[in-house]
N, C-alpha and C. Protein backbone atom coordinates (compact mmCIF):
# COMPACT_ATOMS: atom_id res chain seq x y z
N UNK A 1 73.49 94.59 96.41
CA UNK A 1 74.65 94.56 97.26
C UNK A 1 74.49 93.51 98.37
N UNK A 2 73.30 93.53 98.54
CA UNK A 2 73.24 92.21 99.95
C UNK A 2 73.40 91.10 99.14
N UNK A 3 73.14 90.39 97.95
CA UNK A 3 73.81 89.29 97.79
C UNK A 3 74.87 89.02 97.94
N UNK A 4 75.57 90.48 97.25
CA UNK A 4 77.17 89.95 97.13
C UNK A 4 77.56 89.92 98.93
N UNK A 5 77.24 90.81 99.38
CA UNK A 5 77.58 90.54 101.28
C UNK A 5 77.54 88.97 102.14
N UNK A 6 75.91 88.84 101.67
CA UNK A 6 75.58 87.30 101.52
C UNK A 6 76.64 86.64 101.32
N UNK A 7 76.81 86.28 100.16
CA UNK A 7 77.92 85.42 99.40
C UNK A 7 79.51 85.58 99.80
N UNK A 8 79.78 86.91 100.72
CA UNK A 8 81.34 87.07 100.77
C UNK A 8 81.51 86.71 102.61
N UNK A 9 80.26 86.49 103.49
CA UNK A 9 79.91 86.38 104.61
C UNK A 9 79.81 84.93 104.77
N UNK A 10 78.95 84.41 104.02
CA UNK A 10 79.32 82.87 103.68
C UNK A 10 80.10 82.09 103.00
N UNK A 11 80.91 81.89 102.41
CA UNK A 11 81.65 81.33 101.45
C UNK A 11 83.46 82.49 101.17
N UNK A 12 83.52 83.93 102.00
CA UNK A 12 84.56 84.65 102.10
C UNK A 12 84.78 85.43 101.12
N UNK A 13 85.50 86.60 100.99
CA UNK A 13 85.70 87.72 99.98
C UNK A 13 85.81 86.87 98.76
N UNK A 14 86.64 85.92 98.76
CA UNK A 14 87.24 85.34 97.55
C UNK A 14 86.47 84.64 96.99
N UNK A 15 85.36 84.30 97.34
CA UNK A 15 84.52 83.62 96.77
C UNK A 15 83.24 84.19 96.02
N UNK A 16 83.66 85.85 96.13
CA UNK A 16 82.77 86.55 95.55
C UNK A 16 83.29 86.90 94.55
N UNK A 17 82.59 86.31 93.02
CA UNK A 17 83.12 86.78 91.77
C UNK A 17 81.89 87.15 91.14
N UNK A 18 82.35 87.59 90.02
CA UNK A 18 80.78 88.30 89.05
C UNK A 18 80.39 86.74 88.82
N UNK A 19 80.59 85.70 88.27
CA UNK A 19 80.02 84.71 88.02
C UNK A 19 78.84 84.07 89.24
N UNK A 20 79.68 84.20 90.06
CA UNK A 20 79.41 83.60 91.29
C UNK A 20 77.60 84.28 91.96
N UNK A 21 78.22 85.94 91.87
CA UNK A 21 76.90 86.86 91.95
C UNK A 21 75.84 86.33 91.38
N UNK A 22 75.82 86.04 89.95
CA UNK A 22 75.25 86.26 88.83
C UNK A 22 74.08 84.75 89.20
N UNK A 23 75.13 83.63 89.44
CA UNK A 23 74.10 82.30 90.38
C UNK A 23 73.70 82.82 91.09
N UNK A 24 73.71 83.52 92.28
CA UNK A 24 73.13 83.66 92.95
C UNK A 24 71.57 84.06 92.96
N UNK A 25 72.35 85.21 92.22
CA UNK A 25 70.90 86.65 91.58
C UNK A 25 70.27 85.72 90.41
N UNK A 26 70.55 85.09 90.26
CA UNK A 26 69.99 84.05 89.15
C UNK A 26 69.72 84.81 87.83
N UNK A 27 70.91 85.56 87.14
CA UNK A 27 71.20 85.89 86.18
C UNK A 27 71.90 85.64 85.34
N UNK A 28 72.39 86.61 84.26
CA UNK A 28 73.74 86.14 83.30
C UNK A 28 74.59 86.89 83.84
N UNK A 29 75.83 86.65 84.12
CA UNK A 29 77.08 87.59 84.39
C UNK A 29 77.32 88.76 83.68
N UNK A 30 76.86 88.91 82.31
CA UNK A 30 77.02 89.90 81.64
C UNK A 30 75.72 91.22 82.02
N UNK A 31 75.19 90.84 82.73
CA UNK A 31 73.60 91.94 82.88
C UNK A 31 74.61 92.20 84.53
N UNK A 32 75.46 92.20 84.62
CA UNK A 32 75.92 92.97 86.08
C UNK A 32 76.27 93.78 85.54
N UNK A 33 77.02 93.83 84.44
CA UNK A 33 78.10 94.92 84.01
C UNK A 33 76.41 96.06 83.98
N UNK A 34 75.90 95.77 83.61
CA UNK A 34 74.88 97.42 83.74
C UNK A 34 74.72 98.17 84.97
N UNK A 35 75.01 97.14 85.76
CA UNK A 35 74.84 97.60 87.33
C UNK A 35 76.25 98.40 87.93
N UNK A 36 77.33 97.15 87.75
CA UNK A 36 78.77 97.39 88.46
C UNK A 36 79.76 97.75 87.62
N UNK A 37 81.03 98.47 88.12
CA UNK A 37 82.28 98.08 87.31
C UNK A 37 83.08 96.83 87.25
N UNK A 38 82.69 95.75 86.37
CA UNK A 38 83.75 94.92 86.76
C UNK A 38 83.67 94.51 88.43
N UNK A 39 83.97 92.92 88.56
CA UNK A 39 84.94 93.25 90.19
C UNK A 39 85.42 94.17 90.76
N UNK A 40 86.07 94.35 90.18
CA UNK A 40 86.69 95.74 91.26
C UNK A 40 85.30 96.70 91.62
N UNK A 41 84.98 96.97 90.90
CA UNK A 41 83.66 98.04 91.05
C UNK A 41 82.41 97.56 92.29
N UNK A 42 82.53 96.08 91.80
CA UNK A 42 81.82 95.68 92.84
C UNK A 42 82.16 95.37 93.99
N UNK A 43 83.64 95.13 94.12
CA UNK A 43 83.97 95.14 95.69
C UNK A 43 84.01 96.50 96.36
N UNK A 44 84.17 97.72 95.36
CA UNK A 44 84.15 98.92 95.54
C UNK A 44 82.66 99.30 96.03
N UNK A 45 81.49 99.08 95.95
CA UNK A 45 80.71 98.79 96.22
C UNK A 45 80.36 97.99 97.27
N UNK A 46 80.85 97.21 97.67
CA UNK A 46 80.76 96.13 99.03
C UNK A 46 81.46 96.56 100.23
N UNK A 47 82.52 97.33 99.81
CA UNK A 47 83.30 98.37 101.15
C UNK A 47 82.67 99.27 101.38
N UNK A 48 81.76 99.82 100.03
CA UNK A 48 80.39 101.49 100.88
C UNK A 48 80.06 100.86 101.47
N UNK A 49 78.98 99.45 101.16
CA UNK A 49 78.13 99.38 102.26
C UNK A 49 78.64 98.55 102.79
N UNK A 50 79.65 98.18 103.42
CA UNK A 50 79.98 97.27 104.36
C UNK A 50 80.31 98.83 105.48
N UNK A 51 81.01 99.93 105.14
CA UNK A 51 81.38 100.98 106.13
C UNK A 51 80.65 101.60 106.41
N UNK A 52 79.06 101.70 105.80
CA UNK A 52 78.24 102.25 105.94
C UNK A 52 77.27 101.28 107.22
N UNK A 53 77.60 100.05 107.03
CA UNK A 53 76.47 99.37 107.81
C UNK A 53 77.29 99.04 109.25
N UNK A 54 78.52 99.33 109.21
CA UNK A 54 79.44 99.35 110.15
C UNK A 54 79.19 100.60 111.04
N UNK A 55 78.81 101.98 110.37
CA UNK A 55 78.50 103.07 111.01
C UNK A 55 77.86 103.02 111.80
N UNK A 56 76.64 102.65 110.74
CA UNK A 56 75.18 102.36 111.82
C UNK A 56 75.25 101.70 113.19
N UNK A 57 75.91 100.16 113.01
CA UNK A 57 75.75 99.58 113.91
C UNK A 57 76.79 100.36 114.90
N UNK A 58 77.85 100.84 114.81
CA UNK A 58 78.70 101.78 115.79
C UNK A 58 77.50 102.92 116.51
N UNK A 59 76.88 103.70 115.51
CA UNK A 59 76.07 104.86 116.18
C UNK A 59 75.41 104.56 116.75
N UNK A 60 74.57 103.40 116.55
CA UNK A 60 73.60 102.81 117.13
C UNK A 60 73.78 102.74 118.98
N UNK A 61 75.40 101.81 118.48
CA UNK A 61 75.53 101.46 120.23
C UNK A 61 75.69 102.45 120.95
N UNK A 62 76.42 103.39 120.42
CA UNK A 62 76.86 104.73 121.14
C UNK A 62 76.37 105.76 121.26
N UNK A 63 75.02 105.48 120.98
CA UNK A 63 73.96 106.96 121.35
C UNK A 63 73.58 107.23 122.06
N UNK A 64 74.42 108.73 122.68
CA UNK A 64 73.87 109.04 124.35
C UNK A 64 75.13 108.80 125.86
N UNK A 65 75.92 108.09 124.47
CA UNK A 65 77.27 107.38 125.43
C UNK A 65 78.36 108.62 124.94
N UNK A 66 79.09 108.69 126.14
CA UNK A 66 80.45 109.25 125.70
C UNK A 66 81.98 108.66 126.50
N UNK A 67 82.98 109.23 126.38
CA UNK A 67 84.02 108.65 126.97
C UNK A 67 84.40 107.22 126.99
N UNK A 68 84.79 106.83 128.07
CA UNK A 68 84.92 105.44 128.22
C UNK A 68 83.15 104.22 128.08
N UNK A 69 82.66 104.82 127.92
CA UNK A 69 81.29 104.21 127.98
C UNK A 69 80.90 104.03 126.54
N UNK A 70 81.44 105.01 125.90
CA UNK A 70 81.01 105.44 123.96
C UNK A 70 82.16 104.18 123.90
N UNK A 71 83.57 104.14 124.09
CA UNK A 71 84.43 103.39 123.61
C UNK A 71 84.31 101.54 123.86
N UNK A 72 83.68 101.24 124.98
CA UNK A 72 83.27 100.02 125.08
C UNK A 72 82.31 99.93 124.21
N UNK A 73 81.35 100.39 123.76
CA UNK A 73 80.34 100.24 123.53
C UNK A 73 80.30 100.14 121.92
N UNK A 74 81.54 100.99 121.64
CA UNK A 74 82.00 100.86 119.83
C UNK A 74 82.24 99.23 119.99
N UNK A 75 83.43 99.19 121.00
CA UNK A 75 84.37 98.07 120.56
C UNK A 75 83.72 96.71 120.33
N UNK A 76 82.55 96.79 121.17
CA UNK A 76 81.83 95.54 121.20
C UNK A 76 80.95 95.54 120.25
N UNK A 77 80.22 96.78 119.83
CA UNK A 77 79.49 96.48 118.17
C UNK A 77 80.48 96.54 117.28
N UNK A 78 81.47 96.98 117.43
CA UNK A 78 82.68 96.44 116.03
C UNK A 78 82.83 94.84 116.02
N UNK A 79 82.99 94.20 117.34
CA UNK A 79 83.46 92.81 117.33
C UNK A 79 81.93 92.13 116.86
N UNK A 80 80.95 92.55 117.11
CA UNK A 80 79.61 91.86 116.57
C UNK A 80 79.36 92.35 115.55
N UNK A 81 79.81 93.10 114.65
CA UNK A 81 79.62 93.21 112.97
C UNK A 81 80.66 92.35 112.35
N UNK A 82 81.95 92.02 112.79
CA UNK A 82 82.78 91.25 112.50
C UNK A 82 82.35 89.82 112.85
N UNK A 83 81.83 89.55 113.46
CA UNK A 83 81.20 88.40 113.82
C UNK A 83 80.11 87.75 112.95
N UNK A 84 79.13 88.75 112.72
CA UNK A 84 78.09 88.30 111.89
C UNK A 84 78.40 88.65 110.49
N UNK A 85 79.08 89.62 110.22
CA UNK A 85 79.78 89.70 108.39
C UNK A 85 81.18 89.58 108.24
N UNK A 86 81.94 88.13 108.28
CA UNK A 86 83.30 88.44 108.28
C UNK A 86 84.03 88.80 107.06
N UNK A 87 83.21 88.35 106.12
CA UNK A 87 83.46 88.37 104.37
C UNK A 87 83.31 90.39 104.12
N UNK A 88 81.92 90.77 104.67
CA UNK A 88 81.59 92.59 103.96
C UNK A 88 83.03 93.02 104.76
N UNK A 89 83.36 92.64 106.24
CA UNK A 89 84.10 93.08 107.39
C UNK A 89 85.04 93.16 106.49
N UNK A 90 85.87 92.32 105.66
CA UNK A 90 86.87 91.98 105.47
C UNK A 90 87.21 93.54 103.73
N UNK A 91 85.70 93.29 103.66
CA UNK A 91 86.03 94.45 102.45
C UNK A 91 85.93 95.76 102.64
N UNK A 92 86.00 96.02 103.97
CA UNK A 92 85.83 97.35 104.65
C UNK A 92 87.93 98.05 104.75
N UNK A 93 88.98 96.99 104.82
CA UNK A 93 89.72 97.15 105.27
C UNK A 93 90.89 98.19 104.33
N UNK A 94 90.66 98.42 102.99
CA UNK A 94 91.18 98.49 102.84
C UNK A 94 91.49 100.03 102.37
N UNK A 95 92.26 101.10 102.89
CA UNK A 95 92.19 102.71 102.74
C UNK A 95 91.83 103.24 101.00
N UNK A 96 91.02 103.52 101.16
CA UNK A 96 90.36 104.55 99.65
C UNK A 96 91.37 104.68 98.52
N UNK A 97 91.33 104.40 97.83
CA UNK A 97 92.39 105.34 96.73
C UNK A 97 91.99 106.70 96.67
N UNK A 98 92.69 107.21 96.02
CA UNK A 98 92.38 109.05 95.90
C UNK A 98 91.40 108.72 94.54
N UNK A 99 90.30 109.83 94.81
CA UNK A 99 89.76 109.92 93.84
C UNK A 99 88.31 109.03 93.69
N UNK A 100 88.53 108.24 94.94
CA UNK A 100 87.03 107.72 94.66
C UNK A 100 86.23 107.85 95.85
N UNK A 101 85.47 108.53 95.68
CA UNK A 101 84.56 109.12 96.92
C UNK A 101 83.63 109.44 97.79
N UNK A 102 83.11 107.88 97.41
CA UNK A 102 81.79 107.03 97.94
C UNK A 102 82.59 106.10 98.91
N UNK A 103 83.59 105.97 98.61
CA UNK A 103 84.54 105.36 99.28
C UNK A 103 85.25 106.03 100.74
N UNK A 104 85.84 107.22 100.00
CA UNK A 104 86.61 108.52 100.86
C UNK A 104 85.47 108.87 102.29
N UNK A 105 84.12 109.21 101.62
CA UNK A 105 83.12 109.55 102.25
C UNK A 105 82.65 108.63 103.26
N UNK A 106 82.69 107.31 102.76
CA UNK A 106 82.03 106.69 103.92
C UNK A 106 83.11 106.09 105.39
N UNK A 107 84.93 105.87 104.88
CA UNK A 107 85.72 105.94 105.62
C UNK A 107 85.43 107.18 106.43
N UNK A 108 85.72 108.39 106.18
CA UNK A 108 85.72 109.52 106.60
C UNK A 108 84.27 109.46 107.75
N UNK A 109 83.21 109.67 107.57
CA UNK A 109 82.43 108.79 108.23
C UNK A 109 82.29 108.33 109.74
N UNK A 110 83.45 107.06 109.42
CA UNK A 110 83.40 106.64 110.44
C UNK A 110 84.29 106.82 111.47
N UNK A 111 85.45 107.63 110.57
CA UNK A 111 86.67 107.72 111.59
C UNK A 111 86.23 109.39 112.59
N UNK A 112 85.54 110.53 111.61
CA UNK A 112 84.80 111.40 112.33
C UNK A 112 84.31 110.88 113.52
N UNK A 113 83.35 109.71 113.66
CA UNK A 113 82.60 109.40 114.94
C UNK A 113 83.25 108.66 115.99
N UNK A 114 84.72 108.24 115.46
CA UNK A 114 85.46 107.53 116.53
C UNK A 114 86.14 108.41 117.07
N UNK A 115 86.32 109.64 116.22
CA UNK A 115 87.40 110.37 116.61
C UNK A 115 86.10 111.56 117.73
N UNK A 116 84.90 111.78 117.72
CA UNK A 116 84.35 112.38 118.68
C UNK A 116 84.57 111.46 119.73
N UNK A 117 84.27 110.49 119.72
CA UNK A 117 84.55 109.54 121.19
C UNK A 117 85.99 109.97 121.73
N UNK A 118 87.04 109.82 121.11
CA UNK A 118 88.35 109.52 121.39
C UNK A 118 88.31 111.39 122.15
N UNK A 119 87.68 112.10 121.33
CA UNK A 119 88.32 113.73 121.93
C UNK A 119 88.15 114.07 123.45
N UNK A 120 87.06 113.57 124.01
CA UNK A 120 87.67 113.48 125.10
C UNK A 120 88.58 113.35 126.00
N UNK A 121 89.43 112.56 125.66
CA UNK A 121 90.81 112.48 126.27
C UNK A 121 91.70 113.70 126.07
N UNK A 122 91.28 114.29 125.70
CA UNK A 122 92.41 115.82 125.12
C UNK A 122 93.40 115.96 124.19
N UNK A 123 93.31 115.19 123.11
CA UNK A 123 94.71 114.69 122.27
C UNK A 123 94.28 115.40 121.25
N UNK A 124 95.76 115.79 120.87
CA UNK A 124 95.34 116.90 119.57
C UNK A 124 94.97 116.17 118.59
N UNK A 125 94.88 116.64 117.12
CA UNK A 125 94.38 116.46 115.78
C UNK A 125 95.19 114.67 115.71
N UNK A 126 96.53 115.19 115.98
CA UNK A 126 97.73 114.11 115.48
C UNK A 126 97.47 112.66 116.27
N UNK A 127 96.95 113.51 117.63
CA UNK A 127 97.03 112.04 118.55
C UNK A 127 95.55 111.72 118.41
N UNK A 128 94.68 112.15 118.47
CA UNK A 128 93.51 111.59 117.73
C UNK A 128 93.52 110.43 116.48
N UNK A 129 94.07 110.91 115.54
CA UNK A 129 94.15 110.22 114.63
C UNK A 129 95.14 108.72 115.13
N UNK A 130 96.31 108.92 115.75
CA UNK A 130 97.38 107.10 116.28
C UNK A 130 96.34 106.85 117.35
N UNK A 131 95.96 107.23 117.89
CA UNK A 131 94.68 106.36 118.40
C UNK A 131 93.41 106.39 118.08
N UNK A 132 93.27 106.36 117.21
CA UNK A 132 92.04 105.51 115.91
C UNK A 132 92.94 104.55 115.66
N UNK A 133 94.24 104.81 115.37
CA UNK A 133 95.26 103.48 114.73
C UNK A 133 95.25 102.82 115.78
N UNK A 134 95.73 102.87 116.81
CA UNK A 134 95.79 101.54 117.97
C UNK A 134 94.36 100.80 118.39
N UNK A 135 93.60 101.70 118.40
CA UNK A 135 91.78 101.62 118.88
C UNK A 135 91.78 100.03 117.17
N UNK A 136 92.15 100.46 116.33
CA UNK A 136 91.39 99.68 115.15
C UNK A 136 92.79 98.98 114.97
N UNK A 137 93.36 98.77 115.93
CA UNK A 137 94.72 97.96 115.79
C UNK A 137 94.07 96.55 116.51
N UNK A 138 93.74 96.84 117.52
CA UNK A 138 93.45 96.12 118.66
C UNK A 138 92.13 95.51 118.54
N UNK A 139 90.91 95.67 117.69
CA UNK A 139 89.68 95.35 117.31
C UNK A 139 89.93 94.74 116.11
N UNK A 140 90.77 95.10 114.77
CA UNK A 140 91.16 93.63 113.91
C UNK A 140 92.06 92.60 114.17
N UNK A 141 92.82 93.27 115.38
CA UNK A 141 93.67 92.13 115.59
C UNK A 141 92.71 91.12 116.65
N UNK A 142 91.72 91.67 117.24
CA UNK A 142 90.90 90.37 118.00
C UNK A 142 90.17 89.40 117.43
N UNK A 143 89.52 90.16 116.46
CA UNK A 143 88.59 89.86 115.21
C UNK A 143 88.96 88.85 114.28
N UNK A 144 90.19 89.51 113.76
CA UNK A 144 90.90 88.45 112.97
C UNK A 144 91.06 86.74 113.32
N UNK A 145 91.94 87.56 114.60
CA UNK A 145 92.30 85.97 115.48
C UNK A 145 91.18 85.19 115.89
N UNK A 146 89.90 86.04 116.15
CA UNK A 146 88.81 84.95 116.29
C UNK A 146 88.39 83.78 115.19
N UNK A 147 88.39 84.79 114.61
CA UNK A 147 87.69 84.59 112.79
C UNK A 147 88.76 83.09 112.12
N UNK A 148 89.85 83.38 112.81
CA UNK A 148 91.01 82.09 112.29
C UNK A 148 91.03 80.91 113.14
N UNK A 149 89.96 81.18 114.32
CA UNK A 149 90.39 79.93 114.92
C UNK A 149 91.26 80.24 116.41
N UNK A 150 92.02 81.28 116.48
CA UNK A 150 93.20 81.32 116.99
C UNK A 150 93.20 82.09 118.61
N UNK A 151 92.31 81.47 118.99
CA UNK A 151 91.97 81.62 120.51
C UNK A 151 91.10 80.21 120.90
N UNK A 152 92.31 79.14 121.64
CA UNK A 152 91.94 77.79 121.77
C UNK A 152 91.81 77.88 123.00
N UNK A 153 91.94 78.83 124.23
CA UNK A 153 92.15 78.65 125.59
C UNK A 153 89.94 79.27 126.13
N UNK A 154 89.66 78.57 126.52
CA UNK A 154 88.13 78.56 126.98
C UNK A 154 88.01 80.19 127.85
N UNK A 155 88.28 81.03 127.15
CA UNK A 155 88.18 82.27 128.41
C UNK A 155 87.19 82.96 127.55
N UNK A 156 86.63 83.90 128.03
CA UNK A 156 85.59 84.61 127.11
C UNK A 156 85.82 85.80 126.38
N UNK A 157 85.40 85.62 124.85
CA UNK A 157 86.32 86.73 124.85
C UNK A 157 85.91 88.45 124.71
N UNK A 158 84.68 88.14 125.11
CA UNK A 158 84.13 89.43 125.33
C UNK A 158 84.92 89.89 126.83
N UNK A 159 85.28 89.13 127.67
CA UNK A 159 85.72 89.53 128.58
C UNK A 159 87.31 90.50 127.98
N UNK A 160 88.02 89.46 127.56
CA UNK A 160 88.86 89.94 126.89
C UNK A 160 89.16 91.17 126.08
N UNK A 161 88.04 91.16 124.99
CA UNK A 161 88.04 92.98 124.43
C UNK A 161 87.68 93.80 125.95
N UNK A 162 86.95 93.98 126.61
CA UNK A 162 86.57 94.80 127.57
C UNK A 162 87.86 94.86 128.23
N UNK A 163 89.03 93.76 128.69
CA UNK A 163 90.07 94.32 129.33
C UNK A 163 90.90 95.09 128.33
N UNK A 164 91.16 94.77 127.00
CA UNK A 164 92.21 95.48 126.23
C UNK A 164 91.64 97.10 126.01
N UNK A 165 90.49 97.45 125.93
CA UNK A 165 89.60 98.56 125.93
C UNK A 165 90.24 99.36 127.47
N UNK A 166 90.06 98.76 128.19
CA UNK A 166 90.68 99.35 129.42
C UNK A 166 91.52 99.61 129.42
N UNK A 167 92.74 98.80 128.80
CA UNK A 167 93.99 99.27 128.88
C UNK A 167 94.79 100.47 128.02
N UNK A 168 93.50 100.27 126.99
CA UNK A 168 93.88 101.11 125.87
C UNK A 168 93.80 102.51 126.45
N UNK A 169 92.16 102.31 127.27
CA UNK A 169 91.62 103.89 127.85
C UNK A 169 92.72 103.99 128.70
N UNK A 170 93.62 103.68 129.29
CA UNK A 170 94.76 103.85 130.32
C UNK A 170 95.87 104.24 129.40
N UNK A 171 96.08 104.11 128.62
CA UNK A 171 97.33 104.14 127.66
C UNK A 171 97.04 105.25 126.67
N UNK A 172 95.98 105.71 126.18
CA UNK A 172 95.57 106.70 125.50
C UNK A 172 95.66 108.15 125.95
N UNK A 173 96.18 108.15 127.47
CA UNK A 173 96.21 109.21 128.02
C UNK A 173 97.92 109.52 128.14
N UNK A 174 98.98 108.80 127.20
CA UNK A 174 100.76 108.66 127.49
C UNK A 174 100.51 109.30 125.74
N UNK A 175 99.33 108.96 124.88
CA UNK A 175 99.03 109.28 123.77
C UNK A 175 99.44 111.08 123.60
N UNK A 176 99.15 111.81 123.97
CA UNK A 176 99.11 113.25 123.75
C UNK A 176 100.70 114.07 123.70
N UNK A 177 100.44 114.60 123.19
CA UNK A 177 102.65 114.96 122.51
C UNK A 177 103.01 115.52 123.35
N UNK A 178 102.45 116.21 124.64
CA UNK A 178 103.02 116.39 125.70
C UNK A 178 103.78 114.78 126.66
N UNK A 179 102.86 114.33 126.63
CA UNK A 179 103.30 112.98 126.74
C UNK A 179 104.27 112.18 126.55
N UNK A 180 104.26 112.43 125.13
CA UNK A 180 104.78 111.64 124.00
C UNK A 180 106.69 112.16 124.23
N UNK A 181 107.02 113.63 124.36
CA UNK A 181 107.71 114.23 124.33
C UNK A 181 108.18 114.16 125.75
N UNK A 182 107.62 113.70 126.93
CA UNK A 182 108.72 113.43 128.04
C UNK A 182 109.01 111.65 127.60
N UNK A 183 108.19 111.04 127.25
CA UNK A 183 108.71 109.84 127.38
C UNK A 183 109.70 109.54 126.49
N UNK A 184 109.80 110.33 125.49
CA UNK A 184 110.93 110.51 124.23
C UNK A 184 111.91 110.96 125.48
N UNK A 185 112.24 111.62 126.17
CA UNK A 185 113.09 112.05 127.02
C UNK A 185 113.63 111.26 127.58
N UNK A 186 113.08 110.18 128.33
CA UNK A 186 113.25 109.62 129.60
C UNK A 186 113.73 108.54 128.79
N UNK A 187 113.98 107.94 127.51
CA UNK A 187 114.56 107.23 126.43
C UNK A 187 116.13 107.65 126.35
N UNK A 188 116.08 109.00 126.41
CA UNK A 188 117.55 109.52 125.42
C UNK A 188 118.38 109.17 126.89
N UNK A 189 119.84 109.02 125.78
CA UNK A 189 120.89 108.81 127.02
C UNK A 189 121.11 109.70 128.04
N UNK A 190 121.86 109.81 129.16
CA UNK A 190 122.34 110.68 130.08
C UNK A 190 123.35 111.25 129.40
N UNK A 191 123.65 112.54 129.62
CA UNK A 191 124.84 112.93 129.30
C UNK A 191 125.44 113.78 130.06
C-alpha cells in the first residue's frame, strides 16, 4: 500500500494505475490481481489506509487536548497530512458505499474522535454530526485551495486556518437546535 500512496502523493490519484504500481513494485501487473481487486479494490485499499494514517496523525496531536485546544490541534494535523500526502488525502474523500467495511470502519473511526472533540460544545447527536460537516468543510476547502495554487497573497496560512478555527469555535455554539430554532424565527416574517 505505501507504494501505491507513494505514487498517488507524487505523480496524483490519477496517476495511480495497476500498471503503473506494478513499475514501481517492479512486477507484472497481473501478480497484483493476487493481492487487490482490480483498481477499484486498490483504491479501496488506499482510502483504509489513507483514513487510518489520517487517524493516527489526528490522535496523535490531540492527546490530552480537549475543547478548543483538541480542535486547533486536529485542524493543523489535518492541514499537515494534506500537505505531505495530497494524492492518499485525496483518496480518503470519498463516503463508503454500503457494504464495505474496512472502509465503513475506518470513516467511522475518525468521525467518532472528531465528534468527542466537538461534544463539548453541547450539541446534540444531529448538531454534532453538521459540524463535523462545516469543521471538514473548512479544512478541504483550505487544503484544496492550497494544493491548487490558489492562495497568491503572501499571508501565512497557518495563521489563517487558526483564524477560521476560531470562528468556527464561535459559530458552533448558533450550531445547537435550540439555536438553530430561534434563528429560524428571527427569519420568518412579522405578522
Amino acid at each position: 500500500m505505501l507504494a501505491a500512496a507513494e505514487l498517488a502523493d507524487e505523480q496524483g490519484i490519477e496517476a495511480v494505475t495497476l500498471a503503473a504500481l506494478a513499475a514501481k513494485l517492479g512486477v507484472r501487473s497481473p501478480s497484483l490481481y493476487n493481492h487487490i481487486n482490480g483498481l477499484a479494490g486498490l483504491r479501496t485499499l488506499m482510502a483504509v489506509y489513507g483514513l487510518e494514517q489520517l487517524y493516527e496523525i489526528i490522535s496523535q496531536a490531540t492527546e490530552g487536548l480537549s475543547g478548543e485546544a483538541a480542535l486547533h490541534a486536529m485542524s493543523q494535523a489535518y492541514l499537515g497530512f494534506t500537505r505531505a500526502h495530497p494524492g492518499l488525502y485525496q483518496t480518503t474523500l470519498k463516503a463508503p458505499e454500503q457494504g464495505d467495511t474496512a472502509l465503513e470502519a475506518a470513516s467511522a473511526k475518525i468521525l467518532s474522535l472528531i465528534i468527542r472533540m466537538i461534544s463539548v460544545f453541547g450539541l446534540d447527536e444531529e448538531g454534532n454530526l453538521h459540524a463535523v460537516r462545516g469543521l471538514r468543510s473548512i479544512l478541504h476547502g483550505l487544503s484544496t485551495l492550497e494544493h491548487q495554487g490558489g492562495f497568491g497573497i503572501p499571508l501565512d496560512l497557518n495563521i489563517t486556518l487558526t483564524r477560521l478555527i476560531n470562528a468556527y469555535i464561535a459559530g458552533i455554539r448558533c450550531m445547537g437546535s435550540d439555536s438553530y430554532d430561534k434563528l429560524n424565527e428571527m427569519d420568518e416574517p412579522k405578522r
